[in-house]
C-alpha atoms as a PDB file:
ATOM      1  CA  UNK A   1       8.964  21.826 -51.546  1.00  0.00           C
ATOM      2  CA  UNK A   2       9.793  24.320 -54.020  1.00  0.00           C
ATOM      3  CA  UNK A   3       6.771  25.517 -56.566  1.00  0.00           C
ATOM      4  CA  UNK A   4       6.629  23.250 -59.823  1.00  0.00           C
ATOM      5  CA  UNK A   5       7.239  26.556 -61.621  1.00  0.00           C
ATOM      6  CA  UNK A   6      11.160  26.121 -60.617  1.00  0.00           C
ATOM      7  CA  UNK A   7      11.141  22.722 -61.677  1.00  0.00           C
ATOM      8  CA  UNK A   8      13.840  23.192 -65.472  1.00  0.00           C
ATOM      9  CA  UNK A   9      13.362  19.614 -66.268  1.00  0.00           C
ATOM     10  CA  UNK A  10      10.489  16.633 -65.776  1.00  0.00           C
ATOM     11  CA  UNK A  11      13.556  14.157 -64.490  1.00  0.00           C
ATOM     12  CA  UNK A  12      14.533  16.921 -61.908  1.00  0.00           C
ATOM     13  CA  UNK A  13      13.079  18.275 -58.389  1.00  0.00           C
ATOM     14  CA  UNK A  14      12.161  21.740 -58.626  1.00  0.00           C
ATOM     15  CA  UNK A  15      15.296  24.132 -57.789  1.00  0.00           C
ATOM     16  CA  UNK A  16      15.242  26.189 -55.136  1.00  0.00           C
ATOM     17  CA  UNK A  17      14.868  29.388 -56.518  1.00  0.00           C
ATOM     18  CA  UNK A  18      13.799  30.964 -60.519  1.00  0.00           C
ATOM     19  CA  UNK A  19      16.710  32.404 -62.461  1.00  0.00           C
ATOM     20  CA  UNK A  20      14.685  35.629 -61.981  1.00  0.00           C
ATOM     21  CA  UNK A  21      14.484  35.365 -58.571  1.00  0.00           C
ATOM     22  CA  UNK A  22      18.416  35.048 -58.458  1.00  0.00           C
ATOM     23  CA  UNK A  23      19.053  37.856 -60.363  1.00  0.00           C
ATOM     24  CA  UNK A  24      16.562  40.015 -58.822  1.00  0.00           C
ATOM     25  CA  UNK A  25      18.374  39.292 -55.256  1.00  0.00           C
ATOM     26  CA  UNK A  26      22.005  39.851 -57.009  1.00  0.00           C
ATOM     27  CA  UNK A  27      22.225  43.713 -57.514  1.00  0.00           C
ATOM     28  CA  UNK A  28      25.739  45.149 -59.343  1.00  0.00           C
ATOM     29  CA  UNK A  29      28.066  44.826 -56.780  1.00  0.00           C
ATOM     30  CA  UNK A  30      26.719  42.229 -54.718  1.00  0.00           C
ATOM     31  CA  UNK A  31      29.539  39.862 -53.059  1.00  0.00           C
ATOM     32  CA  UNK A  32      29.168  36.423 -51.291  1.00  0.00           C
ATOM     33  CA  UNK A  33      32.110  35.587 -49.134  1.00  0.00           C
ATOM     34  CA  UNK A  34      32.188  31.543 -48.356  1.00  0.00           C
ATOM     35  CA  UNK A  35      34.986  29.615 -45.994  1.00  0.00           C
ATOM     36  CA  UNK A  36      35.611  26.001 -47.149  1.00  0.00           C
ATOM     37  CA  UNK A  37      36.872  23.592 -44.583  1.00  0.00           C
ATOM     38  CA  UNK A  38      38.165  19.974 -44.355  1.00  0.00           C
ATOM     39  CA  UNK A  39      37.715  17.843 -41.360  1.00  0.00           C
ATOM     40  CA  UNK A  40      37.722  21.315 -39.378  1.00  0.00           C
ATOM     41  CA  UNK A  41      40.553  22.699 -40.914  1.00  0.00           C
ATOM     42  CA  UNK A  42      39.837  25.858 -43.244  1.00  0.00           C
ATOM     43  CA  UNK A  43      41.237  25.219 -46.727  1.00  0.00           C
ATOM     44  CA  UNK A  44      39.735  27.931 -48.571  1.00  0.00           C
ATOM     45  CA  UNK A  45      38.570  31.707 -48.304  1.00  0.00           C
ATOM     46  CA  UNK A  46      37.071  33.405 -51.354  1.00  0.00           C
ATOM     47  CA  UNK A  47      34.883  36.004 -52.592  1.00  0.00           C
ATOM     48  CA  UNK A  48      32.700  36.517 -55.626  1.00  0.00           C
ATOM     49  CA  UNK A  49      30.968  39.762 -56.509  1.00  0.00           C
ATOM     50  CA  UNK A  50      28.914  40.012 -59.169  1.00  0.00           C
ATOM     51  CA  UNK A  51      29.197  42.900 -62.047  1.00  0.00           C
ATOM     52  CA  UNK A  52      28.040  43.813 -65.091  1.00  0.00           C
ATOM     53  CA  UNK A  53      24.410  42.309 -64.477  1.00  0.00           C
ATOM     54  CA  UNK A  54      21.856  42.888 -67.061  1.00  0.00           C
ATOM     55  CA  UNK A  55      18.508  40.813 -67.502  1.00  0.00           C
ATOM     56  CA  UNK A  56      19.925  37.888 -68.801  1.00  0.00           C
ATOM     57  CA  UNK A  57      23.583  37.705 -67.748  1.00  0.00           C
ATOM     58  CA  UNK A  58      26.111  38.413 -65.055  1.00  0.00           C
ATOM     59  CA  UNK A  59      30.114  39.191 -64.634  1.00  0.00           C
ATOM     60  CA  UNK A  60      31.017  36.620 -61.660  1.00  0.00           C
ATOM     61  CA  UNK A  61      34.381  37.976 -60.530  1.00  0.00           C
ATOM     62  CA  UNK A  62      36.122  35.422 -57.727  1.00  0.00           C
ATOM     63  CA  UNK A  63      39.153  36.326 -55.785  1.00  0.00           C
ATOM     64  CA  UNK A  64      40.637  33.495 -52.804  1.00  0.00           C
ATOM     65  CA  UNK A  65      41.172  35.640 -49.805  1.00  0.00           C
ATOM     66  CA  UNK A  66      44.171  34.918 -47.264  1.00  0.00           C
ATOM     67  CA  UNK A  67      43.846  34.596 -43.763  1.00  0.00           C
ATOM     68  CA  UNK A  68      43.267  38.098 -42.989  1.00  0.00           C
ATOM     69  CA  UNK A  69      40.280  38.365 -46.021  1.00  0.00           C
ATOM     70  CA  UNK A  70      42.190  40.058 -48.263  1.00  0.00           C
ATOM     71  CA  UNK A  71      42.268  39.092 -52.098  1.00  0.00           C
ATOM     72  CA  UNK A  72      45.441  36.908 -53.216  1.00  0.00           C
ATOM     73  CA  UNK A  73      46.259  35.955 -56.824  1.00  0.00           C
ATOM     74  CA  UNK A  74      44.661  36.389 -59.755  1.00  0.00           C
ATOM     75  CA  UNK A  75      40.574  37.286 -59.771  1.00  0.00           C
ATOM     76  CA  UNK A  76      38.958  34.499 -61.904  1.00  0.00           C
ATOM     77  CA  UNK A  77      36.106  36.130 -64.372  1.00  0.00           C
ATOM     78  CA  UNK A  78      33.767  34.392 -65.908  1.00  0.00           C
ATOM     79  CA  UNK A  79      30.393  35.503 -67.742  1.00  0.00           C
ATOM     80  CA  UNK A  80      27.464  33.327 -66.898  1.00  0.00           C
ATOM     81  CA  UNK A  81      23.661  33.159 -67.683  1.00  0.00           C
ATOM     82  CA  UNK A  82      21.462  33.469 -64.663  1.00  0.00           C
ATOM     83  CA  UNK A  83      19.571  30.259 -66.185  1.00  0.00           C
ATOM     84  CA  UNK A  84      22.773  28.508 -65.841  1.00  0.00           C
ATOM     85  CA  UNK A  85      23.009  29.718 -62.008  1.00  0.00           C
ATOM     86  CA  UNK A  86      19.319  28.199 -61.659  1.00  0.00           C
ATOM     87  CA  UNK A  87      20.761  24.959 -63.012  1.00  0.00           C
ATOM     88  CA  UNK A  88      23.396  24.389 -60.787  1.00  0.00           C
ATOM     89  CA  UNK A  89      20.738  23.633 -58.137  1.00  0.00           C
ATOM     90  CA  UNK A  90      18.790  21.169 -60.893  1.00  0.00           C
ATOM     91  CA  UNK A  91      19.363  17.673 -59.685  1.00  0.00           C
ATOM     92  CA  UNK A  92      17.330  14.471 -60.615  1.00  0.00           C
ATOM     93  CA  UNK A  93      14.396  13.490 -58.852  1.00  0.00           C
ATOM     94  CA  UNK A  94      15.499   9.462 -57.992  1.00  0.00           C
ATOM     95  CA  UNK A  95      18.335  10.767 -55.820  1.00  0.00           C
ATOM     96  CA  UNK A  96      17.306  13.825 -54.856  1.00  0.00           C
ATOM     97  CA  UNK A  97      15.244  14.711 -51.430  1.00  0.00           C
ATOM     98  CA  UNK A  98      14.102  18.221 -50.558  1.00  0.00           C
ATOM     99  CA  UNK A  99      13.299  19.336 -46.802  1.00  0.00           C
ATOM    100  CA  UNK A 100      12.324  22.404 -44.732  1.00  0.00           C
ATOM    101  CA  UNK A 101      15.100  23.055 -42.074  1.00  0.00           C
ATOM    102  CA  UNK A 102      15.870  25.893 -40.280  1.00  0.00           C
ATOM    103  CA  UNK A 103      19.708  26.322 -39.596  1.00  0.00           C
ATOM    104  CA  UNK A 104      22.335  28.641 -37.937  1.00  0.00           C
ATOM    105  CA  UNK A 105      25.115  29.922 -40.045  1.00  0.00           C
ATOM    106  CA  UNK A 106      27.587  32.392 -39.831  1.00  0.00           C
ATOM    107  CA  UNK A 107      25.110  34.989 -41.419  1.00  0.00           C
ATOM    108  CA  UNK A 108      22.403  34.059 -39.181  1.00  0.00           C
ATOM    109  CA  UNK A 109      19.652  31.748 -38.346  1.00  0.00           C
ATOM    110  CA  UNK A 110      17.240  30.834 -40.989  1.00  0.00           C
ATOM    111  CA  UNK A 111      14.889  28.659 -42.733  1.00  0.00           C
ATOM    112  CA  UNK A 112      15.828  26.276 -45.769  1.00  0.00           C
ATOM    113  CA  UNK A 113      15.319  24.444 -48.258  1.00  0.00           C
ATOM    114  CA  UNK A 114      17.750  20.839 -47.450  1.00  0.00           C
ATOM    115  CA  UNK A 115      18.997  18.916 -50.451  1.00  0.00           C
ATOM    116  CA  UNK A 116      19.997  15.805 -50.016  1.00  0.00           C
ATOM    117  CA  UNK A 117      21.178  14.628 -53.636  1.00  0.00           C
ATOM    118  CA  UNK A 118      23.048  10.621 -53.328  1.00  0.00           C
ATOM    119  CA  UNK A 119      25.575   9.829 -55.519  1.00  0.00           C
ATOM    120  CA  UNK A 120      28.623   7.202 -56.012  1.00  0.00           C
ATOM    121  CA  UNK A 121      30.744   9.062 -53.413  1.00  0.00           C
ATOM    122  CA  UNK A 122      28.427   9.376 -51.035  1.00  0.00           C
ATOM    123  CA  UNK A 123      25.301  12.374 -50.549  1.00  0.00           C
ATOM    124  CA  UNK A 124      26.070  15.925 -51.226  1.00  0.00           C
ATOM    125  CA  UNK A 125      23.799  18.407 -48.500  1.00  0.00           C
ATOM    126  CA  UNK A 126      22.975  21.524 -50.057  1.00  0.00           C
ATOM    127  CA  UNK A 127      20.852  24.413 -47.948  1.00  0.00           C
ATOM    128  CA  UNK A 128      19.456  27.400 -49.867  1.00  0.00           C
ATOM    129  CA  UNK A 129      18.173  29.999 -47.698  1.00  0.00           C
ATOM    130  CA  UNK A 130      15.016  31.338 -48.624  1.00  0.00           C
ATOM    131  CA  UNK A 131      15.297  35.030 -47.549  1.00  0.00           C
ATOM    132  CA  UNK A 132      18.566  34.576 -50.319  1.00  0.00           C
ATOM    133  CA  UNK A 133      17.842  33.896 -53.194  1.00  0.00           C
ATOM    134  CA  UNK A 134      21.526  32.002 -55.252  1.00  0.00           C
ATOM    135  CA  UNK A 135      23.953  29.867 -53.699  1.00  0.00           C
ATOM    136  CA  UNK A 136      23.519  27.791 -51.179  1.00  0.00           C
ATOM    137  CA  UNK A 137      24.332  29.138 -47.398  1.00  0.00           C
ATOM    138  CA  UNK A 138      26.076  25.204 -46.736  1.00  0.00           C
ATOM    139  CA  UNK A 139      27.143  22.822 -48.720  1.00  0.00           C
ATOM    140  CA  UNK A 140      28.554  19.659 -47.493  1.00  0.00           C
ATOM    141  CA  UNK A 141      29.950  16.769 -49.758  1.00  0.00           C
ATOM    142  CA  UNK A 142      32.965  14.071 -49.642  1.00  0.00           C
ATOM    143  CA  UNK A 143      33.097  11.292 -47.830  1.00  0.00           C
ATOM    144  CA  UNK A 144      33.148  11.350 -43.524  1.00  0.00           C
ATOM    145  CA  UNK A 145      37.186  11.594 -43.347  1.00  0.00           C
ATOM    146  CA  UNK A 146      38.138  14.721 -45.620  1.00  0.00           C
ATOM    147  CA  UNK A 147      34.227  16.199 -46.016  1.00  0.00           C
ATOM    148  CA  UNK A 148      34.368  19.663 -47.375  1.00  0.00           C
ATOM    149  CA  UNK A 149      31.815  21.770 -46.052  1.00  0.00           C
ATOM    150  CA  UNK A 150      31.560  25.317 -47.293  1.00  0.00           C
ATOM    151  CA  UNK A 151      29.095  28.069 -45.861  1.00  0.00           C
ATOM    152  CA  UNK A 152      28.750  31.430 -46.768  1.00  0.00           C
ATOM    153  CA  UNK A 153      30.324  33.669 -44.036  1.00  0.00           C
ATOM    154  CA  UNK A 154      29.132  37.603 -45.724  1.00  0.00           C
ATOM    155  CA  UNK A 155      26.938  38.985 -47.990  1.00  0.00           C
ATOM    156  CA  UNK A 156      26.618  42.300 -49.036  1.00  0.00           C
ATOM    157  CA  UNK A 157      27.333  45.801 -50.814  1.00  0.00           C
ATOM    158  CA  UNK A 158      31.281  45.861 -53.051  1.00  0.00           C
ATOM    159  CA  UNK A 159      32.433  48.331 -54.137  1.00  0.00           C
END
């Protein structure tokens, strides 16, 4: 279980990881490529590097990537507060369980924190690796016919 310290609201679970911790592991530059797929099929490629990071803020540029990786249409910007990153991994405590479990993704085997979080459609699975600190490596959600999973395929240096 996460440290209480994480925790952004008494109704929540803890979140995985501290706003500073996020930006601290997201240097200028940094890029996350993820691969969504549907029933085994991919549906989506994209990339988002991360610019213009300062203590409280970051530039989160994300471009969709065709089959070959390389960026298509137009790059989506958007400014966001690394608090705001934190939240997105805030969930409430009723529906929410948190476990240890080590995984293998396509950048490696590691351990995680698993969270299960229930809702009307069904429960959304979210893994956050600890060695990396932000988005989760796997997220699953949808019902069993047409579940999206995405996972993190890259991580490193843009230029």
């Amino acid at each position: 279980m996460p440290p209480r310290e994480n925790q952004l609201d008494p109704a929540h679970a803890p979140t995985p990881f501290t706003a500073a911790q996020i930006r601290e592991a997201t240097p200028e530059g940094w890029s996350v490529e993820t691969r969504t797929t549907r029933d085994g099929e991919v549906v989506e490629r994209a990339r988002t590097v991360f610019r213009d990071v300062d203590q409280d803020e970051v530039t989160m540029e994300r471009h969709r990537l065709d089959d070959a990786g390389v960026p298509a249409g137009e790059v989506q910007a958007r400014r966001v507060r690394w608090l705001d990153l934190q939240r997105h991994a805030s969930f409430p405590i009723g529906i929410t369980t948190v476990t240890p479990e080590r995984i293998v993704t396509a950048v490696g085997e590691g351990d995680c924190l698993r969270y299960d979080v229930r809702g009307d459609h069904g429960t959304s699975v979210f893994w956050f690796a600890l060695d990396h600190p932000g988005m989760p490596v796997r997220f699953e959600a949808g019902p069993a016919a047409g579940r999206e999973v995405t996972e993190v395929v890259a991580y490193g240096a843009s230029s």
